[in-house]
C-alpha atoms as a PDB file:
ATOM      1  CA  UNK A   1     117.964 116.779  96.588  1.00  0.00           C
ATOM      2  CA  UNK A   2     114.721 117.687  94.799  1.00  0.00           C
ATOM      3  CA  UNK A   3     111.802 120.475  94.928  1.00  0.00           C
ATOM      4  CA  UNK A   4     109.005 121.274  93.338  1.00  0.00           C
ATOM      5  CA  UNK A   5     106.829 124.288  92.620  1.00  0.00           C
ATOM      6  CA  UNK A   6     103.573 125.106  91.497  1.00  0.00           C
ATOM      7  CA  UNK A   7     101.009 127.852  90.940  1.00  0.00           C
ATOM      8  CA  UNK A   8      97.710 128.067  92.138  1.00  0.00           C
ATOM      9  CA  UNK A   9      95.012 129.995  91.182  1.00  0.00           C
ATOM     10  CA  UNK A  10      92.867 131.140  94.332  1.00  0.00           C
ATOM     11  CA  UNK A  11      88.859 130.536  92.626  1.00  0.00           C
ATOM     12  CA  UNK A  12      87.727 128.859  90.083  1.00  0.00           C
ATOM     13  CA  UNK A  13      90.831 126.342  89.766  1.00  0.00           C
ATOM     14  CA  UNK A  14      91.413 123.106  88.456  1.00  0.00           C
ATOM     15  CA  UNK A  15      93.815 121.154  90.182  1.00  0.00           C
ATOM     16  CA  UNK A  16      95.311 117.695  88.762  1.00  0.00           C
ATOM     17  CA  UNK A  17      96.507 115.121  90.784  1.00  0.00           C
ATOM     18  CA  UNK A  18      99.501 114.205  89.191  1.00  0.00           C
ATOM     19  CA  UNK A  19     100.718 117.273  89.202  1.00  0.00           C
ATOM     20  CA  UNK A  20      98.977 117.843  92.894  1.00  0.00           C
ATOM     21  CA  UNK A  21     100.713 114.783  94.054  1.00  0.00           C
ATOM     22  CA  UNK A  22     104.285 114.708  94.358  1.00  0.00           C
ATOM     23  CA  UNK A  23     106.896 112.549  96.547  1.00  0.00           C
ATOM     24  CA  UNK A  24     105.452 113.546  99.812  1.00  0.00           C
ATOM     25  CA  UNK A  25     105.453 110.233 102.366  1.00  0.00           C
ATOM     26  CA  UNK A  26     106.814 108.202  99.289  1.00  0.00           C
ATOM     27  CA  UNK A  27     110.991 108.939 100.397  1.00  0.00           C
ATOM     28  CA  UNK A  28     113.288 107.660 102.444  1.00  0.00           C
ATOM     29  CA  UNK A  29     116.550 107.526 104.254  1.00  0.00           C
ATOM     30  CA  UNK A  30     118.864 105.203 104.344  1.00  0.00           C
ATOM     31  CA  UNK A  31     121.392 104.382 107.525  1.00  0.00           C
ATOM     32  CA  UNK A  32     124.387 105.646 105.413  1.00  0.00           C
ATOM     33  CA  UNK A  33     122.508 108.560 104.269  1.00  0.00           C
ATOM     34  CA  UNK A  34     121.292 107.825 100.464  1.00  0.00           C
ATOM     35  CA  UNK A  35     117.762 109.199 100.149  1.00  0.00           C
ATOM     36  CA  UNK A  36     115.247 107.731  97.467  1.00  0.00           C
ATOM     37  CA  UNK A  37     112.274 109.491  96.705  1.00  0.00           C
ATOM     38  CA  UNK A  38     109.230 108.426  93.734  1.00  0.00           C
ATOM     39  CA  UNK A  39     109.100 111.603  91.914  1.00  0.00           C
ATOM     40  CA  UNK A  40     107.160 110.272  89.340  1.00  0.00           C
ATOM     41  CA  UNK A  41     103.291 109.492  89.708  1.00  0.00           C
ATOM     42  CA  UNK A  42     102.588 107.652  86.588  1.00  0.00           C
ATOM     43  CA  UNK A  43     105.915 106.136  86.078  1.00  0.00           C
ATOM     44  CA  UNK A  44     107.920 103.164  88.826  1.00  0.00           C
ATOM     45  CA  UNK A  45     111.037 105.173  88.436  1.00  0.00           C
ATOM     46  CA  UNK A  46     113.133 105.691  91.968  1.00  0.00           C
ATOM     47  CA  UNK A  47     115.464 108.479  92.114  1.00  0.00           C
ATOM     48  CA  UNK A  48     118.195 107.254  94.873  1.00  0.00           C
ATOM     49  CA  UNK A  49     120.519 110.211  96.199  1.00  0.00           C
ATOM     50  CA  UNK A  50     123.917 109.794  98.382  1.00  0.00           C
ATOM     51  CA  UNK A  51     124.336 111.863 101.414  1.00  0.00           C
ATOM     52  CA  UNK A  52     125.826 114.523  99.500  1.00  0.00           C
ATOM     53  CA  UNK A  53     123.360 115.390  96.868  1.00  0.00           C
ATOM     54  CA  UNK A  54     124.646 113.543  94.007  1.00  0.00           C
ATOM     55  CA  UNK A  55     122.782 110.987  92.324  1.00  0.00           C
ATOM     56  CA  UNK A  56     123.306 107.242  93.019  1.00  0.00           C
ATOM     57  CA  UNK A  57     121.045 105.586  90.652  1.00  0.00           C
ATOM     58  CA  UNK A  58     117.647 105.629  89.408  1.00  0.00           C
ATOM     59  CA  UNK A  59     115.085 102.282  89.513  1.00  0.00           C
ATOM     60  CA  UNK A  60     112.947 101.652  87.129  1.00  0.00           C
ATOM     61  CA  UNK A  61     110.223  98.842  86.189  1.00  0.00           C
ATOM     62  CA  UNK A  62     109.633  99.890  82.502  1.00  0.00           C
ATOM     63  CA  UNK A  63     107.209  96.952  82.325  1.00  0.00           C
ATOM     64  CA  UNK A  64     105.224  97.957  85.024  1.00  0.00           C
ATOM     65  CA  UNK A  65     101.656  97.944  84.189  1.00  0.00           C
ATOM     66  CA  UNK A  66      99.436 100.818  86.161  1.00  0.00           C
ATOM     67  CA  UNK A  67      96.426  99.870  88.406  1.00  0.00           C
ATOM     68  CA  UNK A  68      93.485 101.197  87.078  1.00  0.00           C
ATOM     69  CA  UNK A  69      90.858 102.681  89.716  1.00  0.00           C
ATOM     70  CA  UNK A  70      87.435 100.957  90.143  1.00  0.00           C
ATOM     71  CA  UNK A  71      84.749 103.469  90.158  1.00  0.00           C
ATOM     72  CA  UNK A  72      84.351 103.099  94.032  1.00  0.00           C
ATOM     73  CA  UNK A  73      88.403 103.893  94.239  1.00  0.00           C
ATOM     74  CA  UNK A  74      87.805 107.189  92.309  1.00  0.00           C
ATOM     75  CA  UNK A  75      85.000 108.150  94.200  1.00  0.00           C
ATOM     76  CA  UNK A  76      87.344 107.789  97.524  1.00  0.00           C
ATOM     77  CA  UNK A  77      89.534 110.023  96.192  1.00  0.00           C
ATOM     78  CA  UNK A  78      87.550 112.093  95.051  1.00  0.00           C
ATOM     79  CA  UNK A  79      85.912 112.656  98.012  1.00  0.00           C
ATOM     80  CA  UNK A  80      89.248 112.812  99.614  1.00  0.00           C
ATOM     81  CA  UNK A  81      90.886 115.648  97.518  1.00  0.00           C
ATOM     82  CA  UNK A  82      87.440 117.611  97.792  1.00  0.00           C
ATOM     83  CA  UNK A  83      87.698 117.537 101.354  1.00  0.00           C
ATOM     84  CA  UNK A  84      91.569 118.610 100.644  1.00  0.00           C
ATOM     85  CA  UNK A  85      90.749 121.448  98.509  1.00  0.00           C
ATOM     86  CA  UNK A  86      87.564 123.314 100.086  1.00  0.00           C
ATOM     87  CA  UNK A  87      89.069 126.084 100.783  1.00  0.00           C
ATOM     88  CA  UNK A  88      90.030 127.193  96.815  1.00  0.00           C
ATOM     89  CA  UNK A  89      86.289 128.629  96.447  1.00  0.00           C
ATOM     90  CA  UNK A  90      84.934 127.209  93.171  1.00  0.00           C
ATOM     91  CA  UNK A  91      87.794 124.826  92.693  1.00  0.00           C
ATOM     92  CA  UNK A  92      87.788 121.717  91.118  1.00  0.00           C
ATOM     93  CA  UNK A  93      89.971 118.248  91.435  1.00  0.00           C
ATOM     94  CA  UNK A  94      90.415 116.043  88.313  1.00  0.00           C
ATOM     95  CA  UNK A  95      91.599 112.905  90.171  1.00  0.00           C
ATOM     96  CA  UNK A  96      93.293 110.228  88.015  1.00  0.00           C
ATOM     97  CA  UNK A  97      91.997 107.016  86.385  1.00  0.00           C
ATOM     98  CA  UNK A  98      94.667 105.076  87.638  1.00  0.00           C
ATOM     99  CA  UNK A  99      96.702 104.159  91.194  1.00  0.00           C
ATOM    100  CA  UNK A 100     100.292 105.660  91.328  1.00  0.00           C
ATOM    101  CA  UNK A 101     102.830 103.441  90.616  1.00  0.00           C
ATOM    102  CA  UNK A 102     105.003 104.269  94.054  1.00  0.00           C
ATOM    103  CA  UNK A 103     102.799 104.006  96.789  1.00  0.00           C
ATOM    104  CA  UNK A 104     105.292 103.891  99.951  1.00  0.00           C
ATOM    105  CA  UNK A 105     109.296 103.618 100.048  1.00  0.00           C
ATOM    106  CA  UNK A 106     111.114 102.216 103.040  1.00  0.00           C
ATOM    107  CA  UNK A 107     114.808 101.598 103.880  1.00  0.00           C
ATOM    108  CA  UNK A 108     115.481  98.879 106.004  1.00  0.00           C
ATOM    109  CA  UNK A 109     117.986  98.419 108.995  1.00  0.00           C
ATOM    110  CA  UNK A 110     120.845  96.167 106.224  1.00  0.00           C
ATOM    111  CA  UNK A 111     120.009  98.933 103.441  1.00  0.00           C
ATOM    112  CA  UNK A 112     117.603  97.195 101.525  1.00  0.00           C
ATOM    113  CA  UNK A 113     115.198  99.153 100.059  1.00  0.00           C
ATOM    114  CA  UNK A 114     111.393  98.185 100.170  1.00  0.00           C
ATOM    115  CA  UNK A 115     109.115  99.112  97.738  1.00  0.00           C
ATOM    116  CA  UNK A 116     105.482  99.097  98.049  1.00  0.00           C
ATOM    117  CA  UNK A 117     103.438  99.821  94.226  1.00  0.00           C
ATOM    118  CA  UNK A 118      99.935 100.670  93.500  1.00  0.00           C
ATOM    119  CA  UNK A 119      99.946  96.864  92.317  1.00  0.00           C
ATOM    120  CA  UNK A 120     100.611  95.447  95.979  1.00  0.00           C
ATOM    121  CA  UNK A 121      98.746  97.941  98.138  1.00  0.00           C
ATOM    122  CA  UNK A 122      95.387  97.831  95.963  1.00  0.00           C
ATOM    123  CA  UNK A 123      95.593  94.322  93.873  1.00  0.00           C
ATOM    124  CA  UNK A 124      97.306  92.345  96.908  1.00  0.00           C
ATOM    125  CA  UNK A 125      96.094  88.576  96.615  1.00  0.00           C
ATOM    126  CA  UNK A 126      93.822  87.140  98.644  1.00  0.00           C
ATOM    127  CA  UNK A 127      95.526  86.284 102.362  1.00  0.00           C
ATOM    128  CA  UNK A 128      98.368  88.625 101.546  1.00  0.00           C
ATOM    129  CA  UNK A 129      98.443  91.946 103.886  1.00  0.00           C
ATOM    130  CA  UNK A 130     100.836  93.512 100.821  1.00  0.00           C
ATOM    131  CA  UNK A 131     103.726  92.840  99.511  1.00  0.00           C
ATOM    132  CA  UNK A 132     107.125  94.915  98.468  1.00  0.00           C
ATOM    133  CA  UNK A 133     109.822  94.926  96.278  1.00  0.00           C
ATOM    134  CA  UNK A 134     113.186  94.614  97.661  1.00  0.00           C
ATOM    135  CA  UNK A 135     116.075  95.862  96.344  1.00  0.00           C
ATOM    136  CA  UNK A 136     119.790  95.957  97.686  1.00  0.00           C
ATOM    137  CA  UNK A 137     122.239  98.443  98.374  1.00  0.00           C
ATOM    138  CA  UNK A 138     123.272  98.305  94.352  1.00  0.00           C
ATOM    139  CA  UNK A 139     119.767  98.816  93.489  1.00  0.00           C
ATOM    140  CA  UNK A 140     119.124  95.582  92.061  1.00  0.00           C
ATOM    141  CA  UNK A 141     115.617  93.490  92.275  1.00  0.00           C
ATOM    142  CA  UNK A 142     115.989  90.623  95.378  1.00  0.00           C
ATOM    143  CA  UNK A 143     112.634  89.859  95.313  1.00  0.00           C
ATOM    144  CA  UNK A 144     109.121  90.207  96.094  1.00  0.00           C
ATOM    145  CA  UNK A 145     108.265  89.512  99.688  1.00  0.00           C
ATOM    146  CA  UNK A 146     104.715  89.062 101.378  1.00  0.00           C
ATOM    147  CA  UNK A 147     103.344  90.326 104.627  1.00  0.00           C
ATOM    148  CA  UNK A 148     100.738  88.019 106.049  1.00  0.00           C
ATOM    149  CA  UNK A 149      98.826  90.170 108.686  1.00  0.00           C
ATOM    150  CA  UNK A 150      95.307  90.991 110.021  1.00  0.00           C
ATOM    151  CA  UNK A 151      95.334  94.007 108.285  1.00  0.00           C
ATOM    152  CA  UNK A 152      93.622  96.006 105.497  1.00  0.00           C
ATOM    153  CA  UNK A 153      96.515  97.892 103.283  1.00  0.00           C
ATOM    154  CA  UNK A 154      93.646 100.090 101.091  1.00  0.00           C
ATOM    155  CA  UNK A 155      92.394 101.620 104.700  1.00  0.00           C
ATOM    156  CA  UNK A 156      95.524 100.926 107.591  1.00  0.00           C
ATOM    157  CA  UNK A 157      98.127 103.117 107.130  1.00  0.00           C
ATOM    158  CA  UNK A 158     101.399 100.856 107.202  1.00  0.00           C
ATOM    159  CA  UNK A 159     104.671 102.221 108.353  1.00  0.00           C
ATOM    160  CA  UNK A 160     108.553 100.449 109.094  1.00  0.00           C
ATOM    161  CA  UNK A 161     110.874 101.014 112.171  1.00  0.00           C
ATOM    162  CA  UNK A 162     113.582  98.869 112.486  1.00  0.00           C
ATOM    163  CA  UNK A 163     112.600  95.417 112.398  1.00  0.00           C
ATOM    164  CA  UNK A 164     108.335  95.859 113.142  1.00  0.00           C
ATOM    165  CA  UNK A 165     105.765  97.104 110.678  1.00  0.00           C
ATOM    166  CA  UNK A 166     103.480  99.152 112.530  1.00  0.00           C
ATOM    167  CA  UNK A 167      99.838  99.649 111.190  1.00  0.00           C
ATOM    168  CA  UNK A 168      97.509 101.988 112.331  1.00  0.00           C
ATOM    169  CA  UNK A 169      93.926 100.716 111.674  1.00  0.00           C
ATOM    170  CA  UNK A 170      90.905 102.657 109.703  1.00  0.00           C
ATOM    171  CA  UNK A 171      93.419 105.715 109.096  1.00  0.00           C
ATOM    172  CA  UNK A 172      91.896 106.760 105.724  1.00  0.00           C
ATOM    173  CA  UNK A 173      88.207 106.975 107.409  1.00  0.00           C
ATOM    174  CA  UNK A 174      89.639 108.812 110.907  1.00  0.00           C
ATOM    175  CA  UNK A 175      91.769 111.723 108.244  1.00  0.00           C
ATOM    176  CA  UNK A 176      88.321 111.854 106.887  1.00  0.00           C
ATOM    177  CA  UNK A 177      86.117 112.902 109.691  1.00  0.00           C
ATOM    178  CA  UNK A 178      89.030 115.012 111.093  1.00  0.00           C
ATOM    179  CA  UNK A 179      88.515 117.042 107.467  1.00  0.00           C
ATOM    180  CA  UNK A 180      84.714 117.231 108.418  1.00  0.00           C
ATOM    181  CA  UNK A 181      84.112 114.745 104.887  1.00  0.00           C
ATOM    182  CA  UNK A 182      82.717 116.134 102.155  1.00  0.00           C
ATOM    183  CA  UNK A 183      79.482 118.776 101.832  1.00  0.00           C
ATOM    184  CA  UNK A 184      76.320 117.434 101.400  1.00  0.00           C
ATOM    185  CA  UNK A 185      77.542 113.809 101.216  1.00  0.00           C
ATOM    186  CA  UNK A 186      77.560 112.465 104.732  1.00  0.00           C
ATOM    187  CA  UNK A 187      80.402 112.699 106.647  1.00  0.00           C
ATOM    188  CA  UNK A 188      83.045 109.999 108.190  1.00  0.00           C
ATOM    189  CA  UNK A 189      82.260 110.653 111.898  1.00  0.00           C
ATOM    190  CA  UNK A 190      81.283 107.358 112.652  1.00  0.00           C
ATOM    191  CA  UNK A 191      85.302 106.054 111.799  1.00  0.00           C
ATOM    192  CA  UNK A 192      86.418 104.016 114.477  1.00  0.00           C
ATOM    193  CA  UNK A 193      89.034 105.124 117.129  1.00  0.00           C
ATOM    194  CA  UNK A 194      92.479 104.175 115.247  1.00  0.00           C
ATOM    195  CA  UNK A 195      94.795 101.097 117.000  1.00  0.00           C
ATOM    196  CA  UNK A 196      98.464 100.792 116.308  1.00  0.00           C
ATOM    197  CA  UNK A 197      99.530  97.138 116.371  1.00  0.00           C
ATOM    198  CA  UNK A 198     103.489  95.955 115.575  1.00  0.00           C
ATOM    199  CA  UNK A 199     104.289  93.207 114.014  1.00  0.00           C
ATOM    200  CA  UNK A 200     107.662  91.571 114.540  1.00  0.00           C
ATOM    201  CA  UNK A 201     109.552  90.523 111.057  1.00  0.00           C
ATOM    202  CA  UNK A 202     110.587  86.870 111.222  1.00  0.00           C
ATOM    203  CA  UNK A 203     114.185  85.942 111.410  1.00  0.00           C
ATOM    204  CA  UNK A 204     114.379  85.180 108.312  1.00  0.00           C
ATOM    205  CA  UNK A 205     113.297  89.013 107.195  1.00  0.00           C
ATOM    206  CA  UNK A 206     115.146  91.285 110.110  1.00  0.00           C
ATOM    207  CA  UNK A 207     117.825  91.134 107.768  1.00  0.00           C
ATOM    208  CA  UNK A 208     118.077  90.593 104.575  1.00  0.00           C
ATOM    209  CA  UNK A 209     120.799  89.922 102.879  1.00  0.00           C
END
């Protein structure tokens, strides 16, 4: 359906992360096969494949407006992509100013797709877990749902199966120590051992129509 290619210098290299990041954990399958993938950083723009290859559709937001970082957001990261990047001697990582616009993709159970944005995972209102946009089988907007949980969506990783949501607490902080942080500022072994919980989807949500 889609790859992507690069060159890398080994010393002395610059990488960018929008051209470093590319649709990696933000695709999906659906039951009847169609695959949607962000392929875009900067841009809400879904590419949506059928089983065989060709495309569906594409969904956009034109009027999205992009996140920008807080200067304790772009430190995380770049911290993060540091860490990522040690071993290019010399390297450098130019991380962006701004959130991508696709943070996670999910297809649900009916075919509904669920789409989780830079907007809900980092600027989620107060009391709201995140949130997603959810789009039918034709690719047009449903709406906007809300997940109410006792959960953190800028550190708990957040993943679907059927109808749960599983979230995996403090998973930013425990792939942090695992990369040994960053030299010579501190480290992230004090992260605290990770806890998957589920969460059930109402009635109202395990399908949607």
């Amino acid at each position: 359906y889609q790859e992507t290619s690069r060159e890398t210098n080994f010393g002395n290299y610059e990488f960018i992360e929008e051209e470093y990041v590319d649709f990696q954990r933000r695709w999906a399958v659906a039951p009847d096969g169609r695959v949607a993938a962000a392929l875009s950083y900067e841009d809400y723009r879904l590419h949506v494949w059928n089983a065989d290859g060709t495309v569906n559709r594409i969904i956009e937001r034109p009027g999205y407006q992009a996140v920008k970082r807080t200067a304790g957001e772009k430190d995380r990261f770049q911290t993060m992509y540091n860490a990522f990047t040690r071993w290019n001697r010399g390297s450098t990582f130019r991380v962006n100013d701004n959130h991508q616009a696709i943070e996670q993709v999910f297809f649900r159970e009916d075919g509904t797709l669920w789409v989780q944005s830079g907007a809900h995972r980092w600027r989620a209102a107060e009391g709201i877990f995140t949130s997603f946009d959810v789009y039918d089988s034709e690719g047009r907007f449903v709406k906007q749902v809300d997940l109410v949980a006792d959960a953190d969506a800028t550190e708990d990783g957040l993943f679907f199966a059927g109808n749960r949501a599983y979230v995996v607490t403090d998973l930013f902080n425990a792939m942090m120590a695992r990369l040994g942080g960053e030299e010579n500022e501190g480290t992230f072994d004090d992260a605290e051992p990770v806890n998957v919980i589920s969460f059930e989807f109402p009635p109202m949500l395990a399908q949607t129509p």
